[in-house]
ModelCIF file with pLDDT and N, C-alpha, C, O atoms, coordinates in Angstrom:
data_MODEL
#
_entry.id   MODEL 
#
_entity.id                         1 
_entity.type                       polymer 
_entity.pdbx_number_of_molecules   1 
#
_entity_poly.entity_id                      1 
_entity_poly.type                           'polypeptide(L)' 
_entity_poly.nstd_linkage                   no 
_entity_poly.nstd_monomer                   no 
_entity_poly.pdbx_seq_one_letter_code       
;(UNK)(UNK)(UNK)(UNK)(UNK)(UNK)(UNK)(UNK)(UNK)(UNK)(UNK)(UNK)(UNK)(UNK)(UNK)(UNK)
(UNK)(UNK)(UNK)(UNK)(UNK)(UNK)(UNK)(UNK)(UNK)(UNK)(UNK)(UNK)(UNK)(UNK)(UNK)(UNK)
(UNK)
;
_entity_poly.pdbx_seq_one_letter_code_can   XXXXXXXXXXXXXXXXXXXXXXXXXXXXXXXXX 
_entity_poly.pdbx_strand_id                 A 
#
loop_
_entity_poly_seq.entity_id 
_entity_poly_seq.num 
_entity_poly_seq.mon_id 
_entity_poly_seq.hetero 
1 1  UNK n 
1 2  UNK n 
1 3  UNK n 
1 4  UNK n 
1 5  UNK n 
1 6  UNK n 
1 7  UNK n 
1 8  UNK n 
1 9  UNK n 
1 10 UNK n 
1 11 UNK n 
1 12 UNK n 
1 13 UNK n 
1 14 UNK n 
1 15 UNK n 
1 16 UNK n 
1 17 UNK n 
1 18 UNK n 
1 19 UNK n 
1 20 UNK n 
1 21 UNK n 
1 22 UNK n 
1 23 UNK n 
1 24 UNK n 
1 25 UNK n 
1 26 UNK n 
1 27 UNK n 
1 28 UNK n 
1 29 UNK n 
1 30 UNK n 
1 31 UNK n 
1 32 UNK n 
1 33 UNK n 
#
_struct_asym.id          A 
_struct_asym.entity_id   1 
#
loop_
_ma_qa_metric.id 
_ma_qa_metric.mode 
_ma_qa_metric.name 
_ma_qa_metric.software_group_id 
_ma_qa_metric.type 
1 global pLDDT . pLDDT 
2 local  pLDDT . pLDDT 
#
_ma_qa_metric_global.metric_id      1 
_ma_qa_metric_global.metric_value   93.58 
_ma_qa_metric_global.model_id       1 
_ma_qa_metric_global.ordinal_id     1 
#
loop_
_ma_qa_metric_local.label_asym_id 
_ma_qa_metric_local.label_comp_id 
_ma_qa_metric_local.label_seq_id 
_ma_qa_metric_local.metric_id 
_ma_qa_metric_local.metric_value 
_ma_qa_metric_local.model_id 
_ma_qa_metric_local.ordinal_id 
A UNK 1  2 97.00 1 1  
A UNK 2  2 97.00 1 2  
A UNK 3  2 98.00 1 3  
A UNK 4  2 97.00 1 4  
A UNK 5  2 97.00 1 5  
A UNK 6  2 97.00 1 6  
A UNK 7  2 97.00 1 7  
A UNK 8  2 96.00 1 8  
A UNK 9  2 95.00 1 9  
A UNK 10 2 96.00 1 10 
A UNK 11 2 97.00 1 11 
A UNK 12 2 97.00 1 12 
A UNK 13 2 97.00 1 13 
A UNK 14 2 98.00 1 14 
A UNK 15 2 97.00 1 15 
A UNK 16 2 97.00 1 16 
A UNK 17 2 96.00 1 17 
A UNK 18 2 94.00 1 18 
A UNK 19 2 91.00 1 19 
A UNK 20 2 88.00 1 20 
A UNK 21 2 86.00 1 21 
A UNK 22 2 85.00 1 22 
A UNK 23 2 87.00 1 23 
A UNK 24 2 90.00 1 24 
A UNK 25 2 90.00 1 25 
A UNK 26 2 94.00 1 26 
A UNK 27 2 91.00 1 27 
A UNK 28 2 92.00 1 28 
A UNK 29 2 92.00 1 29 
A UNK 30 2 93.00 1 30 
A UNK 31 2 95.00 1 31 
A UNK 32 2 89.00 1 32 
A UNK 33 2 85.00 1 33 
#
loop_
_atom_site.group_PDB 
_atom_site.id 
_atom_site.type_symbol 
_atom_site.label_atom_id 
_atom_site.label_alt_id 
_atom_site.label_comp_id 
_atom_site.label_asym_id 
_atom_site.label_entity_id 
_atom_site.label_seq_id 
_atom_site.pdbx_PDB_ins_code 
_atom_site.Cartn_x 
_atom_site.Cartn_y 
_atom_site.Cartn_z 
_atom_site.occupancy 
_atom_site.B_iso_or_equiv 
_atom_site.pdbx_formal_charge 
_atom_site.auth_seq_id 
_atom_site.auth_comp_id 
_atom_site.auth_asym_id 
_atom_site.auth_atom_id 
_atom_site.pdbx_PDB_model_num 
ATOM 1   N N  . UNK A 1 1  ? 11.630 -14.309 38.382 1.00 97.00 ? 1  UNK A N  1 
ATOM 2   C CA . UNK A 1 1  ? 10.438 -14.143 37.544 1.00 97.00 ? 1  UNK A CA 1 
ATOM 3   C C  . UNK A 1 1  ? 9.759  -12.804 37.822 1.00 97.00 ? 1  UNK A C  1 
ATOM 4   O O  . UNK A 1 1  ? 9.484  -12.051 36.888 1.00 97.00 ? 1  UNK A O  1 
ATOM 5   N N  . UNK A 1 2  ? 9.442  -12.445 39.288 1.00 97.00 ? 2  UNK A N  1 
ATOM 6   C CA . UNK A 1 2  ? 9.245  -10.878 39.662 1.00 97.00 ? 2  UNK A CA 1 
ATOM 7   C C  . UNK A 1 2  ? 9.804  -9.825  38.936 1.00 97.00 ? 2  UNK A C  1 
ATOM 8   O O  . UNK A 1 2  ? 9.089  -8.911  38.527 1.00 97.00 ? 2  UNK A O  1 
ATOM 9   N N  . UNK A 1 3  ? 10.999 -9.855  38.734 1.00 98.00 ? 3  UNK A N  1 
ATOM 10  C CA . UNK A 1 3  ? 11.934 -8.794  38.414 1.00 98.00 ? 3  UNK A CA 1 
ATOM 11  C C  . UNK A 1 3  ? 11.830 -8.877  36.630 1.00 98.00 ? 3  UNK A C  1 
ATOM 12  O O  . UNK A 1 3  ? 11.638 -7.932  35.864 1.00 98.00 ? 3  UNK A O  1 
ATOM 13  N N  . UNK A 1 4  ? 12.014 -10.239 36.310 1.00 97.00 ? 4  UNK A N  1 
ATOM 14  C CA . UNK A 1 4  ? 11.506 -9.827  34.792 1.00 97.00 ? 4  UNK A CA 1 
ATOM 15  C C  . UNK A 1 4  ? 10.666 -9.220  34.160 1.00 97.00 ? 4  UNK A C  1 
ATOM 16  O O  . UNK A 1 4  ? 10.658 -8.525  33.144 1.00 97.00 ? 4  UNK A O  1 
ATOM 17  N N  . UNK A 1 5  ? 9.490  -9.786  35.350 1.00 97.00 ? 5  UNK A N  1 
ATOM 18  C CA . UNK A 1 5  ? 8.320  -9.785  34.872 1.00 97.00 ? 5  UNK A CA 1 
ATOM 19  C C  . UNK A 1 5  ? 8.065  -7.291  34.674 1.00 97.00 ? 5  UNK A C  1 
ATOM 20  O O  . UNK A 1 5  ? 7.608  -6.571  33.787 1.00 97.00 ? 5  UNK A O  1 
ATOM 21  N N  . UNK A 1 6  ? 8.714  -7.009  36.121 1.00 97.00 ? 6  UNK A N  1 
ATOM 22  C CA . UNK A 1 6  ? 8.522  -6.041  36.375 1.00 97.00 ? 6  UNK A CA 1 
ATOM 23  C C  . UNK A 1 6  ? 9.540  -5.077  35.202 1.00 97.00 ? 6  UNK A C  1 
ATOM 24  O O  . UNK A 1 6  ? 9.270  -3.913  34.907 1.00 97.00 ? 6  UNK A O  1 
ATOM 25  N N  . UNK A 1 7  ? 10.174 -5.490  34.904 1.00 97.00 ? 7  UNK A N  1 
ATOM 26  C CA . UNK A 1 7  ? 11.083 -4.942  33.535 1.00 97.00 ? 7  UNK A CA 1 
ATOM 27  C C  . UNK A 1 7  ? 10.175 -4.745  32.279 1.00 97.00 ? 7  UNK A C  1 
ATOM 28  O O  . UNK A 1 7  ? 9.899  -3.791  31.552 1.00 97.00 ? 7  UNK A O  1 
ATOM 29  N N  . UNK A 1 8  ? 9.750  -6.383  32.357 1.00 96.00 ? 8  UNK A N  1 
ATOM 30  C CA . UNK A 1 8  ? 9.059  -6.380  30.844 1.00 96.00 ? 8  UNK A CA 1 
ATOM 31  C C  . UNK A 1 8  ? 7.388  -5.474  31.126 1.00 96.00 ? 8  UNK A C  1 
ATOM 32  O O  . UNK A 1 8  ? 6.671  -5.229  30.156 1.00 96.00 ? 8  UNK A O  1 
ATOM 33  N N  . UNK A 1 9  ? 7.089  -5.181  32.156 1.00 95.00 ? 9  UNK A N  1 
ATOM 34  C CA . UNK A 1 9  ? 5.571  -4.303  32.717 1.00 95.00 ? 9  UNK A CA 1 
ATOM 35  C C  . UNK A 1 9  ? 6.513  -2.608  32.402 1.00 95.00 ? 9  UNK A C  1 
ATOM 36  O O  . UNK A 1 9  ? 5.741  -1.652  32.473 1.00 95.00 ? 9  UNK A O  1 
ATOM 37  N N  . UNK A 1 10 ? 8.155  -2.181  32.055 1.00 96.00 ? 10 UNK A N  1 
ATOM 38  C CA . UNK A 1 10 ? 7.767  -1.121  32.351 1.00 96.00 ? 10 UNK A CA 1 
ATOM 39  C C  . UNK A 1 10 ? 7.956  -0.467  33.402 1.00 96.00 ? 10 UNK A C  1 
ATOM 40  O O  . UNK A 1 10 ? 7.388  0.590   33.678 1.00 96.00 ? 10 UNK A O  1 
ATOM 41  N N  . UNK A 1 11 ? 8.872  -1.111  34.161 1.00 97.00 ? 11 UNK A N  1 
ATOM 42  C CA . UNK A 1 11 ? 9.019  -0.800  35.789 1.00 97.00 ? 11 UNK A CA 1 
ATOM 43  C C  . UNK A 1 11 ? 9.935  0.325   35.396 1.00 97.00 ? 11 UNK A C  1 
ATOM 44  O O  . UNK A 1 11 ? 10.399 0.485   34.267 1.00 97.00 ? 11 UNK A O  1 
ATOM 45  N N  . UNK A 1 12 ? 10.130 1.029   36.365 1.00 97.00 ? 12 UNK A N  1 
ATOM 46  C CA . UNK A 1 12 ? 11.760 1.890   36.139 1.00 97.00 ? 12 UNK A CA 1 
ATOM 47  C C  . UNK A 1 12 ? 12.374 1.770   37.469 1.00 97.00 ? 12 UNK A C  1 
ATOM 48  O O  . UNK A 1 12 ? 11.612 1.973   38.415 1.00 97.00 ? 12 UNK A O  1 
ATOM 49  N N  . UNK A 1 13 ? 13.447 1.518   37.700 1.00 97.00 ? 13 UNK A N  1 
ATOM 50  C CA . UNK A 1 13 ? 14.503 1.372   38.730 1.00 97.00 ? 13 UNK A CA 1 
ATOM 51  C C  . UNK A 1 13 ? 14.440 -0.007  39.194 1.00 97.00 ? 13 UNK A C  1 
ATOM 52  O O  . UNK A 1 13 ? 14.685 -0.002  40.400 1.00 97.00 ? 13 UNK A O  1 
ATOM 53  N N  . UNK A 1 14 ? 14.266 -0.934  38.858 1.00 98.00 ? 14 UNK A N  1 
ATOM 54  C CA . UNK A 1 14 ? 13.337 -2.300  39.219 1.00 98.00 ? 14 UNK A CA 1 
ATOM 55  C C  . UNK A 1 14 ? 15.291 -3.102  39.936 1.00 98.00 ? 14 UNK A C  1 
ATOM 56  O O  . UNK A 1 14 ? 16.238 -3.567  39.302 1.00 98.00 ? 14 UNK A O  1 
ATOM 57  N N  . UNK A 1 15 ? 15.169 -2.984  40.778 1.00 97.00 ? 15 UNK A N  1 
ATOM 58  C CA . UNK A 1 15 ? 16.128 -3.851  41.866 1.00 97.00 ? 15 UNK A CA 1 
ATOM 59  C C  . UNK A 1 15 ? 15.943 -4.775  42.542 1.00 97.00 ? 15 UNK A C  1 
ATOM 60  O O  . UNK A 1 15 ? 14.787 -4.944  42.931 1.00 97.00 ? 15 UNK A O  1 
ATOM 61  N N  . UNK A 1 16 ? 16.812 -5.577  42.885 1.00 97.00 ? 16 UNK A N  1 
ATOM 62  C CA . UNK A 1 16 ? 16.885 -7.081  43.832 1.00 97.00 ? 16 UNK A CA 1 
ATOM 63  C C  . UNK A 1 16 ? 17.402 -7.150  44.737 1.00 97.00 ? 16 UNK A C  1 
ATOM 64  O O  . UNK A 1 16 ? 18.584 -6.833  44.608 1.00 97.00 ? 16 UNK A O  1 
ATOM 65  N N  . UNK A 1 17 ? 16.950 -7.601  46.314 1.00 96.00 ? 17 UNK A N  1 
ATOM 66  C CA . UNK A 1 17 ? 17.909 -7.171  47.171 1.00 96.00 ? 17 UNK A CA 1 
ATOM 67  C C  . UNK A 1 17 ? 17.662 -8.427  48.013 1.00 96.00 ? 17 UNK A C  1 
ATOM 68  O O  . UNK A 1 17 ? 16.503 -8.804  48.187 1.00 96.00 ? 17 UNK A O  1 
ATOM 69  N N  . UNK A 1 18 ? 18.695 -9.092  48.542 1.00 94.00 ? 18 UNK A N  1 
ATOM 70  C CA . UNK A 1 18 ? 18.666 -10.461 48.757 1.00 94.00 ? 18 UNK A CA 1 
ATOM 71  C C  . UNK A 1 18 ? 18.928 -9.929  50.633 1.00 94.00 ? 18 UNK A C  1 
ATOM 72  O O  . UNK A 1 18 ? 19.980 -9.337  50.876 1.00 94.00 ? 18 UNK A O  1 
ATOM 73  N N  . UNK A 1 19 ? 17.957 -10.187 51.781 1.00 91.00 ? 19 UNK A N  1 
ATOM 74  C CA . UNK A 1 19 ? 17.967 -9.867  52.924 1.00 91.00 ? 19 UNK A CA 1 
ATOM 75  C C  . UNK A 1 19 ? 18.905 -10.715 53.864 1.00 91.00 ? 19 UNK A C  1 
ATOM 76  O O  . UNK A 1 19 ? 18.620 -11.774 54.424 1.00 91.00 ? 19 UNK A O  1 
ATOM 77  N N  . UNK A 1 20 ? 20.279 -9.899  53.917 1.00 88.00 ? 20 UNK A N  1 
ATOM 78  C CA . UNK A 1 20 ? 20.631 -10.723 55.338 1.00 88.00 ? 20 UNK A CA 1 
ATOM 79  C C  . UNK A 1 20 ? 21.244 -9.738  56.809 1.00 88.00 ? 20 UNK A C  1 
ATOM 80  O O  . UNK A 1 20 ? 21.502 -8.534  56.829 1.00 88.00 ? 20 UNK A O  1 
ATOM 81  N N  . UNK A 1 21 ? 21.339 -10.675 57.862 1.00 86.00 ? 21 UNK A N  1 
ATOM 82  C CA . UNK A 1 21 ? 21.204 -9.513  59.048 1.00 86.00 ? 21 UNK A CA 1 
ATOM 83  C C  . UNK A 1 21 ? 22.562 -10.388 59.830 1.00 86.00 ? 21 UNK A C  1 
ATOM 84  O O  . UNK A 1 21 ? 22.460 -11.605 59.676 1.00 86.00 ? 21 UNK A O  1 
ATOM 85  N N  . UNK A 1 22 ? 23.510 -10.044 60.447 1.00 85.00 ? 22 UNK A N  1 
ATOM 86  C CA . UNK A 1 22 ? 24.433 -10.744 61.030 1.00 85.00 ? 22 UNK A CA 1 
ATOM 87  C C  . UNK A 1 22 ? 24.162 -9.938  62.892 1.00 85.00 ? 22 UNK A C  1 
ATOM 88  O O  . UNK A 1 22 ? 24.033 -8.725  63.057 1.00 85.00 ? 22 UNK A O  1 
ATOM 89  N N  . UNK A 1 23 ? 24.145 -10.559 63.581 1.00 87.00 ? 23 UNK A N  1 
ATOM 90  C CA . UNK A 1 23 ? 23.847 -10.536 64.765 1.00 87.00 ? 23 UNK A CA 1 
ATOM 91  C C  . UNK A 1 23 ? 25.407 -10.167 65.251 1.00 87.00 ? 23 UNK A C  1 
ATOM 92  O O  . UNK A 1 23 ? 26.240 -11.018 64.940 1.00 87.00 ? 23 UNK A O  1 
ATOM 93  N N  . UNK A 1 24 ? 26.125 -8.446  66.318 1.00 90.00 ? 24 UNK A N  1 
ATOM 94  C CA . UNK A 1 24 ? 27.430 -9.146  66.514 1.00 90.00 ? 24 UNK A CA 1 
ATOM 95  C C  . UNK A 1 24 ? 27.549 -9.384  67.665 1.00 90.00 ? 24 UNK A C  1 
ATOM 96  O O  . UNK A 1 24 ? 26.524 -9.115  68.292 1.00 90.00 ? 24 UNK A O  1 
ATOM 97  N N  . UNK A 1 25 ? 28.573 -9.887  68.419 1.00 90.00 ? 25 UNK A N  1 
ATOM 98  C CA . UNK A 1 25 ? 29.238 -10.912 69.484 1.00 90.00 ? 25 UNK A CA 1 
ATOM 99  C C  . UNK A 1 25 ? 30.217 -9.933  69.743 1.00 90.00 ? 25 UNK A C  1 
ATOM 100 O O  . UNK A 1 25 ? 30.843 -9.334  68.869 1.00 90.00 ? 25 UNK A O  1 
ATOM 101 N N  . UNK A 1 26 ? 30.414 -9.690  71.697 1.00 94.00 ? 26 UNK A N  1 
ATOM 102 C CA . UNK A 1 26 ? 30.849 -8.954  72.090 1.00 94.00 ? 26 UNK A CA 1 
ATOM 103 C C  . UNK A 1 26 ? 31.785 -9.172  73.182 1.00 94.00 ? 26 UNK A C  1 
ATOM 104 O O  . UNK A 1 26 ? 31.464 -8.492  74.156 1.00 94.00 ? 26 UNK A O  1 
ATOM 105 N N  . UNK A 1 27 ? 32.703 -9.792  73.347 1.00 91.00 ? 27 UNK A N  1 
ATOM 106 C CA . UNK A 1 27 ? 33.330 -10.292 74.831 1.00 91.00 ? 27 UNK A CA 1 
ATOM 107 C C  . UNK A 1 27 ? 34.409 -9.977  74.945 1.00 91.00 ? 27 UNK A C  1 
ATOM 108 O O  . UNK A 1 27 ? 35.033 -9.529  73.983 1.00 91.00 ? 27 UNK A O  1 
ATOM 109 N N  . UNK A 1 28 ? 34.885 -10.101 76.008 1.00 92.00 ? 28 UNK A N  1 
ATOM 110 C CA . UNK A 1 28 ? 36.392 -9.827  76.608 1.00 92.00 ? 28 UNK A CA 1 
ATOM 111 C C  . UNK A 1 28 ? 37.648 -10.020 75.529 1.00 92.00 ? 28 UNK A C  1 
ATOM 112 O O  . UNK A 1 28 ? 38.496 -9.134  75.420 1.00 92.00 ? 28 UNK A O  1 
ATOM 113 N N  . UNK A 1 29 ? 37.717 -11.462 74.598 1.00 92.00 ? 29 UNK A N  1 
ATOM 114 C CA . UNK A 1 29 ? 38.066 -11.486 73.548 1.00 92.00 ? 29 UNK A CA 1 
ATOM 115 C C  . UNK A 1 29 ? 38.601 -10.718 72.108 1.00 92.00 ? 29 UNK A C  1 
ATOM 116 O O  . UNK A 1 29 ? 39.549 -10.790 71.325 1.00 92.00 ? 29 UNK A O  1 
ATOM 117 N N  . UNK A 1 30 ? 37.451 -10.007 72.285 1.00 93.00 ? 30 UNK A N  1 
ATOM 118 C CA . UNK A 1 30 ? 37.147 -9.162  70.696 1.00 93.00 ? 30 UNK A CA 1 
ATOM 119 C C  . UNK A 1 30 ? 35.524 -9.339  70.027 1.00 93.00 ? 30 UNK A C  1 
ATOM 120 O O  . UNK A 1 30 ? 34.725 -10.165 70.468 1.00 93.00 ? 30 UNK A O  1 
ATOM 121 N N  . UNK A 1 31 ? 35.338 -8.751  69.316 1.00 95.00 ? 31 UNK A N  1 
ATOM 122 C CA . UNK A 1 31 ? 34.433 -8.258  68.490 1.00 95.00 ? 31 UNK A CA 1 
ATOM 123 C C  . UNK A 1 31 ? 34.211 -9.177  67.137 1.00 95.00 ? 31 UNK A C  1 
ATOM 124 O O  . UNK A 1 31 ? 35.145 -9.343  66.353 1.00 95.00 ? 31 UNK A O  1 
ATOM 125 N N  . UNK A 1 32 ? 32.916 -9.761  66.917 1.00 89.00 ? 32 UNK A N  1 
ATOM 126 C CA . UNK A 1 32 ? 33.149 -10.257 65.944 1.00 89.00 ? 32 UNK A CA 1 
ATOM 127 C C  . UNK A 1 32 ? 31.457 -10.395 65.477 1.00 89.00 ? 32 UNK A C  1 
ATOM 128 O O  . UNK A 1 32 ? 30.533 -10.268 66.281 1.00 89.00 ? 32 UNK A O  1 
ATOM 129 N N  . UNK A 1 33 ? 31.305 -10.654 64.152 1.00 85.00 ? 33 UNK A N  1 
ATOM 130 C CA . UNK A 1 33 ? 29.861 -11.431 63.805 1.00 85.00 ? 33 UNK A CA 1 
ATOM 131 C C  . UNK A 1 33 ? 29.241 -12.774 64.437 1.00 85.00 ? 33 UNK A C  1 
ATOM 132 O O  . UNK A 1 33 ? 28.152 -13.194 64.047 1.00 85.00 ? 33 UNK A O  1 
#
């Protein structure tokens, strides 16, 4: 509804960016998320 709303106001460059963060893991093993 934000993003429409900001289209139909006229916005210019109006983007969505959905936040995620992966923590990584480090051991003798290997490397991983």
């Amino acid at each position: 509804e934000a993003a429409l709303a900001a289209r139909e106001a006229g916005f210019e460059g109006v983007e969505t960016l959905e936040t995620i963060q992966r923590e990584m893991d480090f051991s003798d093993r290997g490397s991983r998320p």
